[in-house]
C-alpha atoms as a PDB file:
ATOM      1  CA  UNK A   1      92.763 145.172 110.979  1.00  0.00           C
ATOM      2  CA  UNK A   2      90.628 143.621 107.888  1.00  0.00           C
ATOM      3  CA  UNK A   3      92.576 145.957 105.661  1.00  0.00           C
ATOM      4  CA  UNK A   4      96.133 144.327 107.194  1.00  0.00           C
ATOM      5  CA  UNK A   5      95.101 140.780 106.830  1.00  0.00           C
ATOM      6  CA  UNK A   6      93.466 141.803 103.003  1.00  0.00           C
ATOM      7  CA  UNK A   7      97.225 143.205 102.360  1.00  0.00           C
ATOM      8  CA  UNK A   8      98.994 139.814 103.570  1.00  0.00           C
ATOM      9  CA  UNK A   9      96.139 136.836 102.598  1.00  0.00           C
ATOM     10  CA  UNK A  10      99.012 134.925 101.050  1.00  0.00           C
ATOM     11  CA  UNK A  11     100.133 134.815 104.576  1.00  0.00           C
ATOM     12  CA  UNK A  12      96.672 134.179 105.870  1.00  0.00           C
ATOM     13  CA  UNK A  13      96.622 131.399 102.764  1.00  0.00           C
ATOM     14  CA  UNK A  14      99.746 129.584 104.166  1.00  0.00           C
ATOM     15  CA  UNK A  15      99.011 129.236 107.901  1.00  0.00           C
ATOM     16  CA  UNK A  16      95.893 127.844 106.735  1.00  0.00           C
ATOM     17  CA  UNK A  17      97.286 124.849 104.792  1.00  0.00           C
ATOM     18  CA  UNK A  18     100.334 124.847 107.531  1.00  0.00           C
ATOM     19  CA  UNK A  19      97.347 124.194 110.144  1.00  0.00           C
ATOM     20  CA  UNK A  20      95.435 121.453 107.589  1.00  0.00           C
ATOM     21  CA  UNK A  21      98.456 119.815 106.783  1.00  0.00           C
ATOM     22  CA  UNK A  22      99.947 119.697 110.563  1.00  0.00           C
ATOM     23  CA  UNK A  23      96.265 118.799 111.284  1.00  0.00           C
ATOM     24  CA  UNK A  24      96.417 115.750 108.769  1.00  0.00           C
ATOM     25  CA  UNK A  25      99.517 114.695 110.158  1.00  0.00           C
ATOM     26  CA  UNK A  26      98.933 114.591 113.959  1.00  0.00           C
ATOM     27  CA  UNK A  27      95.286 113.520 113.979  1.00  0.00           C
ATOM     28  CA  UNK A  28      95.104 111.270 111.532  1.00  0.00           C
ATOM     29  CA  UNK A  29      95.158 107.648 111.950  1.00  0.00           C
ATOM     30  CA  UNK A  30      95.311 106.542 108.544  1.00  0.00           C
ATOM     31  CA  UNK A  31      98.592 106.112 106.653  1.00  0.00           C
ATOM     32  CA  UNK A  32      97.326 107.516 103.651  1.00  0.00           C
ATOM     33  CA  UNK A  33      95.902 110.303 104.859  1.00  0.00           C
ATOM     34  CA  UNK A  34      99.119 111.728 106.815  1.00  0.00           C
ATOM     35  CA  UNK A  35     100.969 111.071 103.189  1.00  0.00           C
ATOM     36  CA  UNK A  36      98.646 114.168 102.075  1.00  0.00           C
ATOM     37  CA  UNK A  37      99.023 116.147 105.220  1.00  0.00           C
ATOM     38  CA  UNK A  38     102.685 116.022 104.692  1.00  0.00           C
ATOM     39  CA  UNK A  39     102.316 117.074 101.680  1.00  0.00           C
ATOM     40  CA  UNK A  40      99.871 119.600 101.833  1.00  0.00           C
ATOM     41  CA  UNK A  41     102.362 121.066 104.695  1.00  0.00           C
ATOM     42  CA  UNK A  42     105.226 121.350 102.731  1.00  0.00           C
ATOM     43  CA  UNK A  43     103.043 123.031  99.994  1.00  0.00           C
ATOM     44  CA  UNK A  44     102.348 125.566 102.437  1.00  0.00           C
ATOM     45  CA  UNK A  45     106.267 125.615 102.964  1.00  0.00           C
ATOM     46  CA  UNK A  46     107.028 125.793  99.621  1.00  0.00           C
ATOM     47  CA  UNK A  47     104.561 129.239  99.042  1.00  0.00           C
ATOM     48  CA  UNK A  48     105.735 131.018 102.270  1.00  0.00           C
ATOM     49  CA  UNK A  49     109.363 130.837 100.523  1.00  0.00           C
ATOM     50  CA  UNK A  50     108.240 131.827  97.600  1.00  0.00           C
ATOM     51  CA  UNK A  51     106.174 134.528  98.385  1.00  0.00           C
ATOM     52  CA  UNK A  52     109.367 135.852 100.878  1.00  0.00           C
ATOM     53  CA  UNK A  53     111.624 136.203  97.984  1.00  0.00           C
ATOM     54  CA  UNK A  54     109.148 138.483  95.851  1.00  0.00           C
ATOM     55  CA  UNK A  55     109.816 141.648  95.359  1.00  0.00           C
ATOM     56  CA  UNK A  56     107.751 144.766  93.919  1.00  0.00           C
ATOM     57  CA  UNK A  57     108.573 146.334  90.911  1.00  0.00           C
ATOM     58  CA  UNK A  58     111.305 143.608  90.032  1.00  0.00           C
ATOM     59  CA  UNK A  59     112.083 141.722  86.717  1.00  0.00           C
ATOM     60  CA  UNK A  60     113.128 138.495  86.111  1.00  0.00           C
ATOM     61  CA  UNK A  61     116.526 137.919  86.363  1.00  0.00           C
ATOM     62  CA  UNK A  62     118.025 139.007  82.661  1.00  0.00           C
ATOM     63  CA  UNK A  63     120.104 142.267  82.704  1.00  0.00           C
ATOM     64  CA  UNK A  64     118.449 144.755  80.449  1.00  0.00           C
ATOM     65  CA  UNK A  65     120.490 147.527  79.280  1.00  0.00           C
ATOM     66  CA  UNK A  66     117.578 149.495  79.613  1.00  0.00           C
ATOM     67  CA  UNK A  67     117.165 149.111  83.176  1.00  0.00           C
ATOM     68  CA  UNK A  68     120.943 148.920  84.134  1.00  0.00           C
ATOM     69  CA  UNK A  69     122.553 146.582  86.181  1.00  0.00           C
ATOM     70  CA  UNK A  70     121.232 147.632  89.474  1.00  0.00           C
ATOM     71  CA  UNK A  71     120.818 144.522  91.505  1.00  0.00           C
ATOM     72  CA  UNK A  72     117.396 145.901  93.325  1.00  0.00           C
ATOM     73  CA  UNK A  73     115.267 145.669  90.263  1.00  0.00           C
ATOM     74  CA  UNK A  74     115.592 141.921  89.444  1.00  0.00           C
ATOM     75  CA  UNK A  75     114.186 139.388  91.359  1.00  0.00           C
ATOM     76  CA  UNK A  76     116.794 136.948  93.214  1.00  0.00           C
ATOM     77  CA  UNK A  77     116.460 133.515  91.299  1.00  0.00           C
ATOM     78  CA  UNK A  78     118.044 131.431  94.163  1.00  0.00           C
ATOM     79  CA  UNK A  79     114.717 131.318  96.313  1.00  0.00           C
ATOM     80  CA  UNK A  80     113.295 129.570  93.254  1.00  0.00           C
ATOM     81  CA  UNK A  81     115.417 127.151  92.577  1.00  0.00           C
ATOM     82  CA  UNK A  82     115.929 126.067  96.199  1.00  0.00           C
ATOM     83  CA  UNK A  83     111.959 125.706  95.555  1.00  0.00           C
ATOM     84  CA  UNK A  84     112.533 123.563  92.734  1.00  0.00           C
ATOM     85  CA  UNK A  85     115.200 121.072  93.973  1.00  0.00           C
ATOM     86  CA  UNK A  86     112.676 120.723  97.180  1.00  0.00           C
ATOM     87  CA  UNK A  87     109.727 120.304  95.122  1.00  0.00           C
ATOM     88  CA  UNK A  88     111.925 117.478  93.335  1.00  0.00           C
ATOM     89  CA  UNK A  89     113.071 115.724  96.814  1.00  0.00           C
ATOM     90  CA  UNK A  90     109.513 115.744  97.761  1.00  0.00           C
ATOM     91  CA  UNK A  91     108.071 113.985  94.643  1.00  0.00           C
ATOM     92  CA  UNK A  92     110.722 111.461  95.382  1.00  0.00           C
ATOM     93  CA  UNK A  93     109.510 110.971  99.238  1.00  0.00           C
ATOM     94  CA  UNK A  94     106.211 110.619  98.199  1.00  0.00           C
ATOM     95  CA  UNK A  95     106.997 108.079  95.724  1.00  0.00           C
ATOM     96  CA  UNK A  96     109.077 106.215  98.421  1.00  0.00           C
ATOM     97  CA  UNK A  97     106.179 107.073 100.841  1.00  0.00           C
ATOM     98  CA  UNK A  98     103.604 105.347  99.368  1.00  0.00           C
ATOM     99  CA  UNK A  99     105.250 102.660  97.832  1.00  0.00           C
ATOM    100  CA  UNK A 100     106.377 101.765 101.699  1.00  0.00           C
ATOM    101  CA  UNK A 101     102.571 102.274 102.145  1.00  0.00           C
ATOM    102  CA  UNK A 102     101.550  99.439  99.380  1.00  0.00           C
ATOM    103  CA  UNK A 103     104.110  97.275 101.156  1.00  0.00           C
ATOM    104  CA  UNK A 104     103.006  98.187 104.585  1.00  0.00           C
ATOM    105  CA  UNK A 105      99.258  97.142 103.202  1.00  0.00           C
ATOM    106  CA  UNK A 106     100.405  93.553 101.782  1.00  0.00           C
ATOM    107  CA  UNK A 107     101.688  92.111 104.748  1.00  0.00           C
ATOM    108  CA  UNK A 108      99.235  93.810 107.230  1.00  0.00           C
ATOM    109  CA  UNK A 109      96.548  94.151 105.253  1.00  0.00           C
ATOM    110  CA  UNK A 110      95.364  97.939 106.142  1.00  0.00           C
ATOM    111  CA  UNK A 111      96.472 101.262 107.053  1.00  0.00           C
ATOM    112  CA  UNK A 112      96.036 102.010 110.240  1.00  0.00           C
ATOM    113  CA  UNK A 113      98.390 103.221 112.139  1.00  0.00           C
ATOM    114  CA  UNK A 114      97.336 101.875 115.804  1.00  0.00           C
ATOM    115  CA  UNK A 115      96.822  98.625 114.057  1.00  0.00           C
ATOM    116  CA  UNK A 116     100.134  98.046 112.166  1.00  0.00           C
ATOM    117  CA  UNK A 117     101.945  98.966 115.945  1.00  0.00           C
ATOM    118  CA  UNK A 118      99.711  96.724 117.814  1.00  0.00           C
ATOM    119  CA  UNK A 119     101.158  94.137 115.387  1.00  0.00           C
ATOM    120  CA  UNK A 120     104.562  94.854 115.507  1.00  0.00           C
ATOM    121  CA  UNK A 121     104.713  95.347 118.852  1.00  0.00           C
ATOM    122  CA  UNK A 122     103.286  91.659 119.987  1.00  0.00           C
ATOM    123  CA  UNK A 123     100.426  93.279 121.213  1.00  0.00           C
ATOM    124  CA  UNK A 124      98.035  92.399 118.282  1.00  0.00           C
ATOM    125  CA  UNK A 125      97.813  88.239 116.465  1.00  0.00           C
ATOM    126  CA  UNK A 126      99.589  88.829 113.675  1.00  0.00           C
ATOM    127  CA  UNK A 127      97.424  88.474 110.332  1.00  0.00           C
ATOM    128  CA  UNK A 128      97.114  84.479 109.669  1.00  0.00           C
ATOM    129  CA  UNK A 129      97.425  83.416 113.498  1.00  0.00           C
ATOM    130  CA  UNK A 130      94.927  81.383 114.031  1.00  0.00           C
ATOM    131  CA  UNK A 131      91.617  83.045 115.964  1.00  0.00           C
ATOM    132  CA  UNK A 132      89.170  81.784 118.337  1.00  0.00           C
ATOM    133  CA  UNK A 133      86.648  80.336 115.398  1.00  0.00           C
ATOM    134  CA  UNK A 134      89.955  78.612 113.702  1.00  0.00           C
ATOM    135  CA  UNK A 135      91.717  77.002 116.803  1.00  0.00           C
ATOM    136  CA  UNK A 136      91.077  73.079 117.392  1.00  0.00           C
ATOM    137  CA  UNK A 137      88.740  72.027 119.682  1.00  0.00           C
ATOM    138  CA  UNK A 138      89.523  70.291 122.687  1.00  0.00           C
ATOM    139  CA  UNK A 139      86.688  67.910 123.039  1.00  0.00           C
ATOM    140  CA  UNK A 140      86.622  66.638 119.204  1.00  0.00           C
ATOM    141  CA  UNK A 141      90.396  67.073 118.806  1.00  0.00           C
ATOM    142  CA  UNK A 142      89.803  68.975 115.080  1.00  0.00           C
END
């Protein structure tokens, strides 16, 4: 059984960081924080695709007269560059992602994710409403 799992630890490497990053996401209260679970998930994503599309014994993608034009011993390019355009898209959430997250901090002032829906919701005084220590007082009519 040791010996299987030895074979396959890319495997073993990517439900790891699947688990870490779903584990960042769910659990995780802080905005921040679920930014990097999402991205350590799709990470994990990204390798499990491209260690799919590898293949043993196979060249890159250049025909060689020397090896022929046999399609079995070149590696298929299109795995990568679906890898590529996705690695791309995700910069690009990211960046939108945590600029939504700068935003999000201005006009709440934190992260937190129970916080920020408490305060959208109604259910939470909104930052700047006035508190207990800042309300007039009824007997000297401050």
């Amino acid at each position: 059984m040791i010996e299987l799992f030895l074979a396959r630890y890319i495997y073993v490497l990517v439900l790891a960081l699947l688990a870490i990053g779903l584990y960042g996401m769910l659990a995780k209260g802080d905005l921040v924080k679920k930014v990097i679970g999402m991205t350590i998930f799709t990470t994990a994503i990204y390798l499990f695709f491209i260690e799919g599309s590898v293949q043993e014994g196979a060249t890159a993608p250049i025909i060689d007269p020397a090896l022929g034009s046999d399609p079995a011993q070149y590696v298929d390019p299109l795995p990568h560059l679906l890898i590529l355009t996705a690695i791309v898209v995700g910069v690009g959430v990211v960046g939108v992602a945590l600029s939504l997250l700068v935003r999000l901090y201005r006009a709440h002032g934190t992260l937190d994710e129970a916080v920020i829906a408490d305060r959208l919701s109604g259910r939470a005084d909104p930052i700047g409403a006035p508190t207990e220590d800042t309300r007039p007082d009824d007997q000297t009519g401050r």
